[in-house]
C-alpha atoms as a PDB file:
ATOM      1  CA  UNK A   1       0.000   0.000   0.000  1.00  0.00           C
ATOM      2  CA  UNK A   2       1.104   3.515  -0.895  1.00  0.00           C
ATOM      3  CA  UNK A   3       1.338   6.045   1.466  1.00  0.00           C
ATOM      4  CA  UNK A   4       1.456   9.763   0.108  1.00  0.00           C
ATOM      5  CA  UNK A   5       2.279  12.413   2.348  1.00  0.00           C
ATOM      6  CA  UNK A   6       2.414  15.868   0.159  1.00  0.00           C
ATOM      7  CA  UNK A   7       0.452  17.074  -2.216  1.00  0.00           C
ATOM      8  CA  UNK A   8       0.539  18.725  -5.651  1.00  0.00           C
ATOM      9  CA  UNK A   9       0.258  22.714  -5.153  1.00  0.00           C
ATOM     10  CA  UNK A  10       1.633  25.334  -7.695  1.00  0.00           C
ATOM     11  CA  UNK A  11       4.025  22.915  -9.493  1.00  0.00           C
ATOM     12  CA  UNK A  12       5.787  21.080  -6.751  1.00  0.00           C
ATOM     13  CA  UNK A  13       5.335  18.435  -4.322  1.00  0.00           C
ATOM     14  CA  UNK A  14       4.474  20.121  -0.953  1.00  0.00           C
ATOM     15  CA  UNK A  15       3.781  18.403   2.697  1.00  0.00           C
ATOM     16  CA  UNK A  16      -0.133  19.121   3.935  1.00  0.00           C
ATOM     17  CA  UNK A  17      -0.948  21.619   6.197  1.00  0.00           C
ATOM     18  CA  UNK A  18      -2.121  18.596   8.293  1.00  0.00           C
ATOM     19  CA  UNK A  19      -1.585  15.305   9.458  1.00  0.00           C
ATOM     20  CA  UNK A  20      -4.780  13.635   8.471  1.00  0.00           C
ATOM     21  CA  UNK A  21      -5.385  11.201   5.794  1.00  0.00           C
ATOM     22  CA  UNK A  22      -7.638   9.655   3.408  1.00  0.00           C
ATOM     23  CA  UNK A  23      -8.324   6.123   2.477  1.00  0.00           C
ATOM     24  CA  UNK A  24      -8.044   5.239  -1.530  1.00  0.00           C
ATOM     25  CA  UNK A  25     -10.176   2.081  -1.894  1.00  0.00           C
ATOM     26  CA  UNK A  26     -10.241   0.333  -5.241  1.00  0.00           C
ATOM     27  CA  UNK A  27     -14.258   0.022  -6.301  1.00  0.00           C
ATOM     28  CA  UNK A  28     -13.574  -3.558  -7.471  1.00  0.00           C
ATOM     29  CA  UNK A  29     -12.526  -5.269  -4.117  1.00  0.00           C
ATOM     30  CA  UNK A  30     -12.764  -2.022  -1.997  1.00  0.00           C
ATOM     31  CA  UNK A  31      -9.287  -2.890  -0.663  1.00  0.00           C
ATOM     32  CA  UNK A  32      -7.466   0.462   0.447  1.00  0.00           C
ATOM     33  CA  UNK A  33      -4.288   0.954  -1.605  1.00  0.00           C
ATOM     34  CA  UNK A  34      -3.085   3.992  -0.389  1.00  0.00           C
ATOM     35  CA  UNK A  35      -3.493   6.924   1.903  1.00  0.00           C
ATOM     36  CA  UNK A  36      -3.458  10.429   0.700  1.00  0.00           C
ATOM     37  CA  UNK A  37      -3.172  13.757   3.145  1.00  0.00           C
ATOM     38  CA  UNK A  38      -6.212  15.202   3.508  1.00  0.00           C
ATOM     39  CA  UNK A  39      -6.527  18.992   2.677  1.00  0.00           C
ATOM     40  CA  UNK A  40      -6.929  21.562   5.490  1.00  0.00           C
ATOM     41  CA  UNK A  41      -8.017  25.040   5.053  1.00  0.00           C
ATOM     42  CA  UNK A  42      -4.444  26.025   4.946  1.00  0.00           C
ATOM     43  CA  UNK A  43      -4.358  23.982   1.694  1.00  0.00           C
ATOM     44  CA  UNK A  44      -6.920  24.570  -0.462  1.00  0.00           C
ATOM     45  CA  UNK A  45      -6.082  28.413   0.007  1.00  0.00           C
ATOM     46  CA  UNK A  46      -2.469  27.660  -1.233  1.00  0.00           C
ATOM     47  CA  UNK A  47      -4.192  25.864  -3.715  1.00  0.00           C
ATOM     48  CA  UNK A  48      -5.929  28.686  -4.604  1.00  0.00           C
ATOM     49  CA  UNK A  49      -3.525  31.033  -4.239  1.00  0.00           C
ATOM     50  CA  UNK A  50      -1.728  29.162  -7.578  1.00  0.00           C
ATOM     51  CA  UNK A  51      -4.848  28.866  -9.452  1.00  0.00           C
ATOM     52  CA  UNK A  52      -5.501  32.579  -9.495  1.00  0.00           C
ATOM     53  CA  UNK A  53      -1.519  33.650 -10.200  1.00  0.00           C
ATOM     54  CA  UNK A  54      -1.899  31.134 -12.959  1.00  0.00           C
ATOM     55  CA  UNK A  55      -4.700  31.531 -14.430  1.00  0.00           C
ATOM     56  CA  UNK A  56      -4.334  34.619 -17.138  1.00  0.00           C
ATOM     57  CA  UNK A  57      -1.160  32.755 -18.719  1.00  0.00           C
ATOM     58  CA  UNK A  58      -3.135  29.573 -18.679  1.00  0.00           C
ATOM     59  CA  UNK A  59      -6.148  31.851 -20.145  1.00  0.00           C
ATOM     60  CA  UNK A  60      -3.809  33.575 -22.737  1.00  0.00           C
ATOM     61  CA  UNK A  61      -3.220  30.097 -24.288  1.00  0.00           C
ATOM     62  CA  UNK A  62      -6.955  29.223 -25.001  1.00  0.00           C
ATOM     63  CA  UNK A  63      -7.406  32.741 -26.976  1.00  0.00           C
ATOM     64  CA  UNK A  64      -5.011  31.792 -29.686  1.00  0.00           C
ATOM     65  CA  UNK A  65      -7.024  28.719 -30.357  1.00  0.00           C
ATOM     66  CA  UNK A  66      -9.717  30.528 -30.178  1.00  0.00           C
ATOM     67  CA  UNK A  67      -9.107  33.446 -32.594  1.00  0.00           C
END
């Protein structure tokens, strides 16, 4: 079983804000096979945070395909 401790935020592997996880269970024999942090307030703002900063570049690229 996999354990993950960070997560994914504004291009890099970060540790969680918390110490709390979540069980992954596979839907065909609903074994767990992994744990994943689960994300605190302090988180999803980060996660915001990088979202917004990115977000006219990312929008910037969907104009030329659109034009």
């Amino acid at each position: 079983m996999k354990a993950h401790d960070q997560m994914y935020i504004d291009g890099a592997w970060r540790p969680a804000a918390g110490q709390d996880t979540i069980a992954v269970v596979n839907p065909v024999d609903e074994q767990v096979i992994a744990h994943v942090p689960a994300g605190t307030a302090e988180d999803v703002d980060a996660a915001v945070r990088a979202a917004r900063a990115a977000f006219p570049a990312w929008a910037a690229t969907c104009l030329l395909y659109t034009s």
